[in-house]
Protein backbone atom coordinates (compact mmCIF):
# COMPACT_ATOMS: atom_id res chain seq x y z
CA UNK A 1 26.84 25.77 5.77
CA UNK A 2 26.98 22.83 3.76
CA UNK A 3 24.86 22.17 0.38
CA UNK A 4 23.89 19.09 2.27
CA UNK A 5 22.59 20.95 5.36
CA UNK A 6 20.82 23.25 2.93
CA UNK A 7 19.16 20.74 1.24
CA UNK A 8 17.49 18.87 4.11
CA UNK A 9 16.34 22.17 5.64
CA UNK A 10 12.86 22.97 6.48
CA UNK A 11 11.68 26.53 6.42
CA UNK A 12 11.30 27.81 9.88
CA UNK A 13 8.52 30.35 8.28
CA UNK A 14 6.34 27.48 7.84
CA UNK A 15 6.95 24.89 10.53
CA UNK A 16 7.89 26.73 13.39
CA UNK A 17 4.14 27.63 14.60
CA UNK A 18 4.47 24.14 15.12
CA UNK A 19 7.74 24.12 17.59
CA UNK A 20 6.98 23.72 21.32
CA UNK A 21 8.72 27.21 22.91
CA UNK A 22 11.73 25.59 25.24
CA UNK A 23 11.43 27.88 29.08
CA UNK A 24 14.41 26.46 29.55
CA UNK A 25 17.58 28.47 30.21
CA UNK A 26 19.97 28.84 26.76
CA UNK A 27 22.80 28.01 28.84
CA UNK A 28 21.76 24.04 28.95
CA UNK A 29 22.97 22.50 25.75
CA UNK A 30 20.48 20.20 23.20
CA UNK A 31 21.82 16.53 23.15
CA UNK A 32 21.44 14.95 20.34
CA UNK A 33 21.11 11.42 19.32
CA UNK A 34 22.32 10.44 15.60
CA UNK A 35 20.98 6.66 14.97
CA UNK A 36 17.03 6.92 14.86
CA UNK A 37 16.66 10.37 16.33
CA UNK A 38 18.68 12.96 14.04
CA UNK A 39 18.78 10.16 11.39
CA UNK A 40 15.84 7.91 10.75
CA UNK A 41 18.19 5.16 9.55
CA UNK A 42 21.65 3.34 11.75
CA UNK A 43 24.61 4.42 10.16
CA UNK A 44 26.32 1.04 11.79
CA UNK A 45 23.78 -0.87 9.32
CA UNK A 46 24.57 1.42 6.99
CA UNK A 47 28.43 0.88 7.08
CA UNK A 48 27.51 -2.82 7.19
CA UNK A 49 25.76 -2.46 3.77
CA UNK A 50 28.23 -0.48 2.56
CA UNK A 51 31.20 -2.81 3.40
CA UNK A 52 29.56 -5.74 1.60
CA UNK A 53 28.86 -4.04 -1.06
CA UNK A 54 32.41 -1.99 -1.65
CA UNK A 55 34.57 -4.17 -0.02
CA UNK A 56 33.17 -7.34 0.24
CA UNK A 57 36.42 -9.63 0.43
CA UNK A 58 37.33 -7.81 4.24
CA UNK A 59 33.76 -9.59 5.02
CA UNK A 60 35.32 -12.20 7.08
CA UNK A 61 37.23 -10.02 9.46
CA UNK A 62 34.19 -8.97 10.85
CA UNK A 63 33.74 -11.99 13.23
CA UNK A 64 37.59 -11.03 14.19
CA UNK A 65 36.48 -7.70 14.91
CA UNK A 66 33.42 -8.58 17.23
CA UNK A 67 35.72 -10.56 19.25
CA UNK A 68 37.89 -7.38 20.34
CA UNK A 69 34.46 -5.87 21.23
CA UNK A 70 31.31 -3.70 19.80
CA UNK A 71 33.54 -0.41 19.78
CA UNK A 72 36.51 -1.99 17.62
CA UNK A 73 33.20 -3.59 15.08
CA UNK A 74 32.06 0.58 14.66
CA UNK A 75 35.42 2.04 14.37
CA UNK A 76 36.44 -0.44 11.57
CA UNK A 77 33.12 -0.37 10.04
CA UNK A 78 32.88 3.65 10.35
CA UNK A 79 36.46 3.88 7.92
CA UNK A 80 34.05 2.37 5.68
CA UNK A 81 30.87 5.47 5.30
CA UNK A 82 32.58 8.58 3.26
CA UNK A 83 31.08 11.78 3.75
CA UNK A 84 29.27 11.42 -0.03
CA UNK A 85 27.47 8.43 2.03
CA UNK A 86 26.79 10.65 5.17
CA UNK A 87 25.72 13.57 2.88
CA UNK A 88 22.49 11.11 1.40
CA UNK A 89 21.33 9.74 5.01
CA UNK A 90 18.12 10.43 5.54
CA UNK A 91 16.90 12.79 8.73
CA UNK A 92 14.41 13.25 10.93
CA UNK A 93 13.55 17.10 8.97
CA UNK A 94 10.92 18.32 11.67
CA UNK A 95 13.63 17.79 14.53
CA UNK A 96 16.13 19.14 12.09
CA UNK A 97 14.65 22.39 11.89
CA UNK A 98 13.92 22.45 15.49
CA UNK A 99 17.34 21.88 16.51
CA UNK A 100 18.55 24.50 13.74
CA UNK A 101 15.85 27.31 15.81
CA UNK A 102 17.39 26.38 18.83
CA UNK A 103 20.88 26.84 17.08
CA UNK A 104 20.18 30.39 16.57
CA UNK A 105 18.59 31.26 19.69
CA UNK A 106 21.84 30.61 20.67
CA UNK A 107 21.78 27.46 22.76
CA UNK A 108 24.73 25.12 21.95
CA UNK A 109 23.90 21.96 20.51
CA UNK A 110 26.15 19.06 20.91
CA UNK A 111 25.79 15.46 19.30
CA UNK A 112 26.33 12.27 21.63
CA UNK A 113 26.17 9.10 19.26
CA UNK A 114 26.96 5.71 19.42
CA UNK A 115 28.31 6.07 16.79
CA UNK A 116 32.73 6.03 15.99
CA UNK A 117 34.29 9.44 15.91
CA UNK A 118 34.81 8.44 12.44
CA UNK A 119 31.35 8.63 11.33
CA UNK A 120 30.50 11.75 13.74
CA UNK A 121 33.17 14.26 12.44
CA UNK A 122 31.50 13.28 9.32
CA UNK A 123 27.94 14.47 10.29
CA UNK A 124 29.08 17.30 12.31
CA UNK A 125 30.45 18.48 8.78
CA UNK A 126 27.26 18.35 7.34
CA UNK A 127 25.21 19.93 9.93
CA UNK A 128 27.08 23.40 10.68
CA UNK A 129 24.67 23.99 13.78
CA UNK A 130 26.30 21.19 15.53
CA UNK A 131 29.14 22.97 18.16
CA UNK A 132 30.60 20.05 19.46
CA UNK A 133 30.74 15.99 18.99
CA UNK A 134 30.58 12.87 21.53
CA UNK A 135 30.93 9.42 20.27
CA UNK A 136 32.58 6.32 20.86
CA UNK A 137 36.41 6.24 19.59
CA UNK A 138 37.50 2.75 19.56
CA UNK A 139 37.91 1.51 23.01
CA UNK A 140 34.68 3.21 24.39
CA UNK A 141 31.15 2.13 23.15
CA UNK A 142 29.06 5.66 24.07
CA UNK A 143 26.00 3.64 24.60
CA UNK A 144 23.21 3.49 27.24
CA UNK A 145 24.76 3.85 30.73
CA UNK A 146 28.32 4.94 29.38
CA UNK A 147 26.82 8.04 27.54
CA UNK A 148 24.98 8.91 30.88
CA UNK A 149 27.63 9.09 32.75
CA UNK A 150 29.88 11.36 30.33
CA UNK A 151 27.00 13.63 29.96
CA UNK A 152 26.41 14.05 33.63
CA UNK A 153 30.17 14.93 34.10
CA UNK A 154 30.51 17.10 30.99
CA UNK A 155 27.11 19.19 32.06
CA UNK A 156 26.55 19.22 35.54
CA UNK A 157 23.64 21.91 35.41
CA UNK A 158 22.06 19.85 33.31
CA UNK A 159 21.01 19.81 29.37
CA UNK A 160 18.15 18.53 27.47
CA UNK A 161 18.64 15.14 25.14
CA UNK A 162 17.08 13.98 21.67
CA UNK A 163 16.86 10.29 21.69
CA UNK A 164 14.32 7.46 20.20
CA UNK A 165 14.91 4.52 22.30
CA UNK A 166 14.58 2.33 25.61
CA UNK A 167 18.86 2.87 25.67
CA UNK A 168 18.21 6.29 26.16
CA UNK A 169 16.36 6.48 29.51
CA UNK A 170 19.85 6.10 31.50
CA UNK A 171 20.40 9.67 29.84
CA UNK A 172 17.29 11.53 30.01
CA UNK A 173 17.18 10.54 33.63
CA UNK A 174 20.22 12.31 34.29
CA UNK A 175 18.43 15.33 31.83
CA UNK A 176 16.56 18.45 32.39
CA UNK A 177 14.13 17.82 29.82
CA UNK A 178 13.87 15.05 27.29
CA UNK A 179 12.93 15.35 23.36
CA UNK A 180 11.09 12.17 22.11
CA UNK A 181 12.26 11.61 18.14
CA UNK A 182 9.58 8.81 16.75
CA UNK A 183 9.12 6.94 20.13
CA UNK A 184 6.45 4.88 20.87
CA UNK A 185 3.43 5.57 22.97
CA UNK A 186 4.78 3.25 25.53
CA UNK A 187 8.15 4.53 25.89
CA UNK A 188 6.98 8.24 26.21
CA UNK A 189 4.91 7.77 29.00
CA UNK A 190 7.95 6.28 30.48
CA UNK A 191 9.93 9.17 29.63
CA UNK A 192 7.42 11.33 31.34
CA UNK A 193 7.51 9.85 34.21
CA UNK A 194 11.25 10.47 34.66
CA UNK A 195 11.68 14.01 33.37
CA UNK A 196 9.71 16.52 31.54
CA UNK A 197 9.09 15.68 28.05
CA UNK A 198 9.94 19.16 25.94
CA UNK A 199 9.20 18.21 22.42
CA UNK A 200 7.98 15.34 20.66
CA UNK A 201 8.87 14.66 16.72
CA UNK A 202 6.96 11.66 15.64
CA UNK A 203 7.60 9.80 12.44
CA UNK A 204 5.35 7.34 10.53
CA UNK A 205 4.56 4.51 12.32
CA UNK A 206 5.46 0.90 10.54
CA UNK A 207 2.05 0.46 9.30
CA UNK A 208 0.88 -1.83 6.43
CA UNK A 209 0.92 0.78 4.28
CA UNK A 210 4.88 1.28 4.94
CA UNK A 211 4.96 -2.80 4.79
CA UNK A 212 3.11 -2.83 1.17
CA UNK A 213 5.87 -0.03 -0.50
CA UNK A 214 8.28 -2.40 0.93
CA UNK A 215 6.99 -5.39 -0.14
CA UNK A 216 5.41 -3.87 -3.40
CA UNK A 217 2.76 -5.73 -3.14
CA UNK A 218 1.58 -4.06 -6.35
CA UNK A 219 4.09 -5.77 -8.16
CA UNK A 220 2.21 -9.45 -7.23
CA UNK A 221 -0.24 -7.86 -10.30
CA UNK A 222 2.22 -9.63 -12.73
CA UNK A 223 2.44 -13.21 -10.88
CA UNK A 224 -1.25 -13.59 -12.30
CA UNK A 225 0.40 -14.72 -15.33
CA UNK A 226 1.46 -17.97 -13.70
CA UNK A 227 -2.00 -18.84 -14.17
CA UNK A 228 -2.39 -18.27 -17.72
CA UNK A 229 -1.26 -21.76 -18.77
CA UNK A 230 -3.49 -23.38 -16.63
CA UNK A 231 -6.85 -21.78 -18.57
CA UNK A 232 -5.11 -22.30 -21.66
CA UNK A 233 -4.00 -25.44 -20.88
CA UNK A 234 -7.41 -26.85 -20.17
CA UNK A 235 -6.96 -27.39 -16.58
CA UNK A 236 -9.20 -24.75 -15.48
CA UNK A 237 -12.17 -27.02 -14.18
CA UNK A 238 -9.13 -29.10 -11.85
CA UNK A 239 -8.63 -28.43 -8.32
CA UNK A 240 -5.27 -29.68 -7.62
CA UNK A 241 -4.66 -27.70 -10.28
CA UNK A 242 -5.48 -24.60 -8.78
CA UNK A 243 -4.74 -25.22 -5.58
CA UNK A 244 -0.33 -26.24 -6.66
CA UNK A 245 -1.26 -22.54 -8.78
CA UNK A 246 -2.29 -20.62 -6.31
CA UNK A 247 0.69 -21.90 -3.90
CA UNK A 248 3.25 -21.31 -6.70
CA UNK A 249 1.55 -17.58 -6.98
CA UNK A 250 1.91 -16.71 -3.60
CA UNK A 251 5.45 -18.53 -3.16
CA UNK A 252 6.56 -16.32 -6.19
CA UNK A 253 5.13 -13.13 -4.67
CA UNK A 254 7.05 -13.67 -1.98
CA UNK A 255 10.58 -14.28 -3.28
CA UNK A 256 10.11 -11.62 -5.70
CA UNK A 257 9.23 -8.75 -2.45
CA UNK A 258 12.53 -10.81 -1.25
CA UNK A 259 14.61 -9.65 -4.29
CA UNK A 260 12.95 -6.22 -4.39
CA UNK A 261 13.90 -5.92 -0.54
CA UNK A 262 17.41 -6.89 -1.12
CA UNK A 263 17.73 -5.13 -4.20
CA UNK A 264 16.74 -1.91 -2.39
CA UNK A 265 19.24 -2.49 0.41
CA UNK A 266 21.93 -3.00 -2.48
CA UNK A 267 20.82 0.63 -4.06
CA UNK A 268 20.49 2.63 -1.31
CA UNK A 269 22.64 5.35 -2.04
CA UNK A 270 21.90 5.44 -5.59
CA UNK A 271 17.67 5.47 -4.81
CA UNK A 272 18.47 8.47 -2.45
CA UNK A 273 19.71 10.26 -5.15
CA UNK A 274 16.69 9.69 -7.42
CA UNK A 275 13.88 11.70 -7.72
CA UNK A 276 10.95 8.92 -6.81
CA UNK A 277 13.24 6.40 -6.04
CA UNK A 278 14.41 8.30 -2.45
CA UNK A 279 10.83 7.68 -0.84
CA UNK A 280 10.86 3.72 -1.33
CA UNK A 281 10.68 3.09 2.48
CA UNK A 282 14.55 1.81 2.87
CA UNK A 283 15.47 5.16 1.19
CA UNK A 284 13.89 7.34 3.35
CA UNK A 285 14.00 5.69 6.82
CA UNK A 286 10.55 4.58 7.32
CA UNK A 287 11.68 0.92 6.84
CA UNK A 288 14.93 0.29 9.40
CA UNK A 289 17.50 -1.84 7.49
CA UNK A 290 17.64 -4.76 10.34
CA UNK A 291 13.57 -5.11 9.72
CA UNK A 292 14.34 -5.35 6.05
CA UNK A 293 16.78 -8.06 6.37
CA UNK A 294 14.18 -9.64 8.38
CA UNK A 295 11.62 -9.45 6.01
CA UNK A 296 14.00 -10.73 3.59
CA UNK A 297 14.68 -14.06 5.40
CA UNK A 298 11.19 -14.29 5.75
CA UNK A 299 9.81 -14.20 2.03
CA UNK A 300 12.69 -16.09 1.52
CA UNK A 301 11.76 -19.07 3.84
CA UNK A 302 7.60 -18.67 3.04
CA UNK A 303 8.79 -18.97 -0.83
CA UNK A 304 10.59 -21.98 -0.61
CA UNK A 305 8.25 -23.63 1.88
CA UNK A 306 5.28 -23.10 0.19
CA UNK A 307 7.01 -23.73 -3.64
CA UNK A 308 7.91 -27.34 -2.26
CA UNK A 309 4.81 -28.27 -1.21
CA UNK A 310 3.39 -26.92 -5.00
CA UNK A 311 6.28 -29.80 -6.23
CA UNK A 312 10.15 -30.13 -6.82
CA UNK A 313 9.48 -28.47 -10.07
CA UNK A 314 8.56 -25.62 -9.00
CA UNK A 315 11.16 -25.41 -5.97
CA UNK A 316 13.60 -25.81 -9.13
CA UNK A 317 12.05 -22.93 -11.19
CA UNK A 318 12.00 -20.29 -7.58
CA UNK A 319 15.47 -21.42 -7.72
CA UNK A 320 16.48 -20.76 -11.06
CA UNK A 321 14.71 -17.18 -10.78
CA UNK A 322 16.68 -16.20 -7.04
CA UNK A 323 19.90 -16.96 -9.10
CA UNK A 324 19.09 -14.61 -12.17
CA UNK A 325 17.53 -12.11 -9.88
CA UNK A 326 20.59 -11.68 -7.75
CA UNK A 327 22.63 -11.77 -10.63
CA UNK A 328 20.70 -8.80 -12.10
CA UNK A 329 20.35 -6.85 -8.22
CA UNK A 330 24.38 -7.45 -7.83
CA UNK A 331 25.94 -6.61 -11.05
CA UNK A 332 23.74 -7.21 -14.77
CA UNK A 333 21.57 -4.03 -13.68
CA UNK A 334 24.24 -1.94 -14.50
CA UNK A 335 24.37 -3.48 -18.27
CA UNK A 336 22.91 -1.70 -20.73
CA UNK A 337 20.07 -3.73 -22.51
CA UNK A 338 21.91 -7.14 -20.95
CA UNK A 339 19.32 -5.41 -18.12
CA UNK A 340 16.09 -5.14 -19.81
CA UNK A 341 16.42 -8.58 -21.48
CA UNK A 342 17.02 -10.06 -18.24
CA UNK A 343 14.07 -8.37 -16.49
CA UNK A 344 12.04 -9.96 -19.75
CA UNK A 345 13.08 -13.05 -18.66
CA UNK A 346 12.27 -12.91 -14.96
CA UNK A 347 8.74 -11.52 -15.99
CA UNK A 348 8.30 -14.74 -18.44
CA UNK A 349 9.82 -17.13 -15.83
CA UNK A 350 6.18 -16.91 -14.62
CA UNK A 351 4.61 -18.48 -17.29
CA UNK A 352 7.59 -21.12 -17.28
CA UNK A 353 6.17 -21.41 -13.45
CA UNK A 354 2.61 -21.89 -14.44
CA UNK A 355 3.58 -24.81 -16.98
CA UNK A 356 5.96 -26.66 -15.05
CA UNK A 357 2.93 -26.56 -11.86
CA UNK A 358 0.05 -27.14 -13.80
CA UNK A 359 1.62 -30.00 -16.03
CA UNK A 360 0.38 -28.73 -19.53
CA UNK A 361 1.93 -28.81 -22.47
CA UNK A 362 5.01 -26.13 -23.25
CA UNK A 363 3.83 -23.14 -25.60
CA UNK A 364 7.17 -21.99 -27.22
CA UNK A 365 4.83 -19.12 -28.69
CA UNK A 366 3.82 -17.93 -25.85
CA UNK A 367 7.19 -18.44 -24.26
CA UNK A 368 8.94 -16.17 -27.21
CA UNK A 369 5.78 -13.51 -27.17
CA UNK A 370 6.24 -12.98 -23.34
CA UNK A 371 9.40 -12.41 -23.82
CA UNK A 372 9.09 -9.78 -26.22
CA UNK A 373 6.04 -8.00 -25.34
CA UNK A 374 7.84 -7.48 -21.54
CA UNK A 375 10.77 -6.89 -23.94
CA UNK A 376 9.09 -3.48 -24.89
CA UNK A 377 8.11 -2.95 -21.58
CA UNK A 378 11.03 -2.86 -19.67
CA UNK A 379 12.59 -0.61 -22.41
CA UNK A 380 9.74 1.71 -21.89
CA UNK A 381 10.80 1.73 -17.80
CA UNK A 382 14.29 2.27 -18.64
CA UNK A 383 13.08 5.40 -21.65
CA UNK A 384 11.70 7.22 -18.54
CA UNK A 385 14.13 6.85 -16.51
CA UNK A 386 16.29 8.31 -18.94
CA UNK A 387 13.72 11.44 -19.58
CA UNK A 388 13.51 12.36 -15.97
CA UNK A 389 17.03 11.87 -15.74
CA UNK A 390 17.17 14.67 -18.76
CA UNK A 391 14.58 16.42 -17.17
CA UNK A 392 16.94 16.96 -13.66
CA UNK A 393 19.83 18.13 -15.48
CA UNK A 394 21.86 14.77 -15.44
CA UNK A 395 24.14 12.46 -18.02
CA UNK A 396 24.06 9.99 -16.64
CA UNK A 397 21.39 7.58 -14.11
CA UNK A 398 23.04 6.62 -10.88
CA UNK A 399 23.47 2.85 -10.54
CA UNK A 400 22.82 1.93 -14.22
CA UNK A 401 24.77 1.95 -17.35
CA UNK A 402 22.43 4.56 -19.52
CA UNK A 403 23.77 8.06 -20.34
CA UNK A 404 21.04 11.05 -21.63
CA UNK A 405 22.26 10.37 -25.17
CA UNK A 406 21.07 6.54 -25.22
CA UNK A 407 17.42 7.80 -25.20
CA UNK A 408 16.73 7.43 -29.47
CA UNK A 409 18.58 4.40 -29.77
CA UNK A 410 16.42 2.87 -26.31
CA UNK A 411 13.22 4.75 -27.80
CA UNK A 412 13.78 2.80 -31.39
CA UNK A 413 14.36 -0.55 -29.63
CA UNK A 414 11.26 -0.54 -27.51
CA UNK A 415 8.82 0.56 -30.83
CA UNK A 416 10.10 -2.16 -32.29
CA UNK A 417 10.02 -4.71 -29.75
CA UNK A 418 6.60 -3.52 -29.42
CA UNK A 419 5.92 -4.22 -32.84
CA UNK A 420 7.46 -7.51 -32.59
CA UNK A 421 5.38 -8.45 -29.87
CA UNK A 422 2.43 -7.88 -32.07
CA UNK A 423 3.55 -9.61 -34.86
CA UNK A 424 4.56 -13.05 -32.26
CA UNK A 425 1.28 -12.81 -31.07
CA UNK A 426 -0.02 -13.06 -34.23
CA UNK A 427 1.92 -16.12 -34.98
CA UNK A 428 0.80 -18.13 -32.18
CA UNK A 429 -2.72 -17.51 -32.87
CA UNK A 430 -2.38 -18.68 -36.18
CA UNK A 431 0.33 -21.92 -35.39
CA UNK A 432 -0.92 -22.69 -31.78
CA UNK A 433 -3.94 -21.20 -30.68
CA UNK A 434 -6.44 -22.00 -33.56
CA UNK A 435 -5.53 -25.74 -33.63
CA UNK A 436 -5.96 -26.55 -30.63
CA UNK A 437 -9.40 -26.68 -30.44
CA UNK A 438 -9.75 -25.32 -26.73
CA UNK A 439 -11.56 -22.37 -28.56
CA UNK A 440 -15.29 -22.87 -29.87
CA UNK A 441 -14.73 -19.28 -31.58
CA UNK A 442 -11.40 -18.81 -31.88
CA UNK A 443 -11.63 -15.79 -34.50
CA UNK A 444 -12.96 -13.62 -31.45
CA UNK A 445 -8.91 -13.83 -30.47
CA UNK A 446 -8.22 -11.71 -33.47
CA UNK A 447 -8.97 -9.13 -31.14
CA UNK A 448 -6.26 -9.52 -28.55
CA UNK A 449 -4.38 -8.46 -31.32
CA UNK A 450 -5.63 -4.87 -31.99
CA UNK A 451 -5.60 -4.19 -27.83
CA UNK A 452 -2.62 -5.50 -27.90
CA UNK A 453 -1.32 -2.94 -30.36
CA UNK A 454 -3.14 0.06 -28.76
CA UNK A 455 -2.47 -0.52 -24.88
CA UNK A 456 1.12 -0.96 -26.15
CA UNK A 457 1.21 2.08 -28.45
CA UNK A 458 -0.19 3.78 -25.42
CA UNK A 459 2.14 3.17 -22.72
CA UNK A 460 4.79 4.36 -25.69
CA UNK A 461 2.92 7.56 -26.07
CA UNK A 462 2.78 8.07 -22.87
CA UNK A 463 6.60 7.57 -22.60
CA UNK A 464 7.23 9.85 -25.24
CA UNK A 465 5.39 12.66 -23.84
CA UNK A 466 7.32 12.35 -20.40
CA UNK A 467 3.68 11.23 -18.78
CA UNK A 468 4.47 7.46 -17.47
CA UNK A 469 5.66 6.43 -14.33
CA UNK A 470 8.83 4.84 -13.61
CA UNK A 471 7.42 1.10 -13.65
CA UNK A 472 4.77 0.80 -16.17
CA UNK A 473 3.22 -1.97 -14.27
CA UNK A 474 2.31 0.07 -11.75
CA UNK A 475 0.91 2.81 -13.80
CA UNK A 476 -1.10 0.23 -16.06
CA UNK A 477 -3.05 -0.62 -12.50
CA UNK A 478 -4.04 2.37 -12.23
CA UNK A 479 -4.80 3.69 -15.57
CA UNK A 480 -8.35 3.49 -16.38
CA UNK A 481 -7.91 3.16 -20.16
CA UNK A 482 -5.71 0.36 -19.10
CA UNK A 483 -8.11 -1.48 -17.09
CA UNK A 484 -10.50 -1.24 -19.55
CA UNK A 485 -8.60 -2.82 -22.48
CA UNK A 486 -8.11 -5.90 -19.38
CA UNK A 487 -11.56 -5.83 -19.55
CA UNK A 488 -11.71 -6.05 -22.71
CA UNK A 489 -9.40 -8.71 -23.02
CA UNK A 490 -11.49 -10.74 -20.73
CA UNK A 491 -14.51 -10.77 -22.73
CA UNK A 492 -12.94 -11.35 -25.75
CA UNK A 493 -11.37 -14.65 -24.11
CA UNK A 494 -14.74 -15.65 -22.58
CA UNK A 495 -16.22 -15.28 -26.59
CA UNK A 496 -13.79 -17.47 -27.97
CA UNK A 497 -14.56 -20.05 -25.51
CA UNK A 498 -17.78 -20.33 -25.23
């Protein structure tokens, strides 16, 4: 039994009260499905991924290969999945555990997939319960109808079948009973009304809440600073203004869920291997990788249309930020520090954003604290990283450049770049805020500067002690000491003005 199979095991001592009790006779073999019923992802999107990623300059065969038909596409794409890939899949673990009772009862259980031998012999590797293997092999696509057929003629007295989709009803007609792997309400009743319905594994159903991990909506927290230049600027009692800000926020919240989409799709293997990482929706199934694509085009078109109508300018900046953000998804992640400077950037590109749409004048100050204040943050992301990855027994973190022994040197950085920050922000008060006269009490903004210091000497702490999340973002919306020094903040900034 593989370390694999082990691993995605559930223990039959606690789910199988749960477990419908088959009266069926052991003799008639479970069917099983791979693509959406065994796993919750398709391991032809998968090898898809995969090629692009690996071997990316064979891309343009793959129009040559759809022209000698869908089987030829999954044999030459199946060459492409090793069994490392196959290994990090994610299942369906309820029907998993059902199939692995079943296994011991001593009914045989056979997978019939879609899927090229190539990839199968692969998974029936990693599942030692599996007996024997059906899948297409080249010149055969085992799909709908086809599969059917060859399971009517290999098991004439029947056998029961797994499946998740309207391409399996051809089979479970031909079945004794059917088991229904995340189907919809819809397609079970029609199920039921062509055989007896056995079992019934749902998953979780693509909800918003599945839709906001995706998207990380949380993450649209930071685009607020696209609308710091306009207050500062003066512009805060102009409605144009606010109306080309508010369409350059939400344009910018949506090419960034882009990037984070595609970047997730580029990391799958290596966020299936990490210890939060593995439940971002791609990771774990709940998220199919053709919807993500689609989501991608989408946030892609929506940014673009709505950053043209905010103005050319800021069409040009949405631009400017796809370019670096790609850069960093495809290959500058894996940089040490190159990384965390560029993820400054991208976070200050916001500001840059605000400036160009709310035509006021350019802050270099602000520019060059931004900068270094998201600096410190991003080293404080990449610090925990590097503790949990400690913490699990690891050297080094899968899909970035940092080892376990980078962690003083990255720990030393981000202090100072915190300090830094402070000392920048100081600056500007003194060089650009105070003359400006936008402030009736500027002295009040003295005060930025001490919560400044303490949120930041906080989230440090924090990092220290092994108690911050992976994004410190995320865990600064939450945190209630957090929220308060924003609160703070705010009053201090309503003081000086007024």
């Amino acid at each position: 039994m593989t370390e694999a199979f082990l691993r995605d095991r559930i223990n039959f001592d606690e789910c199988e009260l749960g477990f419908p009790s088959l009266k069926l006779d052991l003799s008639l073999p479970l069917v099983l499905d791979l693509d959406g019923t065994l796993f919750t992802t398709d391991t032809l999107h998968e090898a898809l991924i995969l090629l692009l990623k690996l071997r990316w300059r064979a891309a343009w065969k793959i129009p040559l290969w759809i022209l000698q038909g869908r089987a030829v596409v999954k044999a030459q794409l199946g060459a492409i999945v090793r069994e490392a890939d196959i290994a990090c899949f994610p299942c369906n673990p309820a029907l998993l555990a059902f199939a692995e009772r079943e296994a011991r009862l001593g009914r045989p259980i056979v997978m019939a997939t879609a899927a090229d031998r190539l990839i199968a012999e692969k998974v029936g590797s990693r599942f030692a319960f599996i007996s024997e293997i059906i899948s297409s092999d080249g010149h055969t696509n085992l799909r709908g109808r086809a599969k059917a057929d060859e399971l009517a003629r290999r098991y004439p007295t029947g056998f029961i079948y797994a499946g998740d989709s309207y391409q399996d009803i051809p089979v479970w007609k031909h079945s004794s009973g059917a088991v229904l792997a995340g189907v919809s309400p819809r397609l079970a009743k029609r199920v039921e009304s062509i055989t007896d319905v056995v079992a019934n594994f749902p998953r979780r159903a693509l909800g918003f809440n599945v839709l906001r991990r995706s998207l990380r909506l949380h993450q649209w927290a930071k685009n607020a600073l696209i609308f710091v230049p306009l207050v500062l600027g003066g512009k805060a009692a102009e409605p144009a203004a606010w109306i080309h800000t508010l369409a350059a926020f939400v344009a910018f919240g949506l090419l960034a869920s882009g990037t984070y989409l595609l970047n997730d799709l580029w990391d799958l293997r290596e966020d299936r291997q990490h210890w939060s990482k593995k439940n971002r929706p791609l990771a774990s199934g709940d998220l199919s990788i053709a919807l993500g694509i689609g989501l991608i085009a989408v946030c892609g078109l929506g940014a673009f249309g709505l950053a043209l109508a905010a103005g050319p300018g800021s069409a040009a900046m949405l631009a400017l930020y796809l370019v670096l953000s790609l850069g960093y998804s495809f290959r500058l992640k894996r940089e040490p520090i190159v990384d965390v400077f560029l993820l400054a950037t991208l976070f200050t590109m916001r500001l840059g954003l605000g400036v160009v749409v709310a035509d006021v004048a350019f802050s270099s100050w602000l520019i060059v604290f931004s900068t270094f204040i998201f600096l410190s943050l991003s080293l404080a992301k990449r610090q925990t990283e590097i503790t949990r990855m400690i913490a699990h027994g690891q050297d080094k973190t899968p899909g970035r450049g940092y080892r376990a022994s980078d962690a003083p040197f990255i720990l030393a950085t981000g202090v100072a770049t915190m300090m830094a920050s402070v000392l920048i922000l100081v600056l500007y008060l003194v060089d650009d805020a105070f003359p400006t006269g936008f402030y009736h009490h500027p002295s009040f903004l003295w005060g930025f500067v001490v919560v400044i210091f303490l949120w930041l000497a906080r989230i440090w702490l924090l990092c220290h002690r092994g108690e911050l999340l992976d994004d410190p973002v995320a865990f600064a919306l939450k945190d209630r000491v957090s929220l308060f020094y924003a609160l703070v903040m705010a009053v201090i900034f309503v003081a000086a003005v007024h």
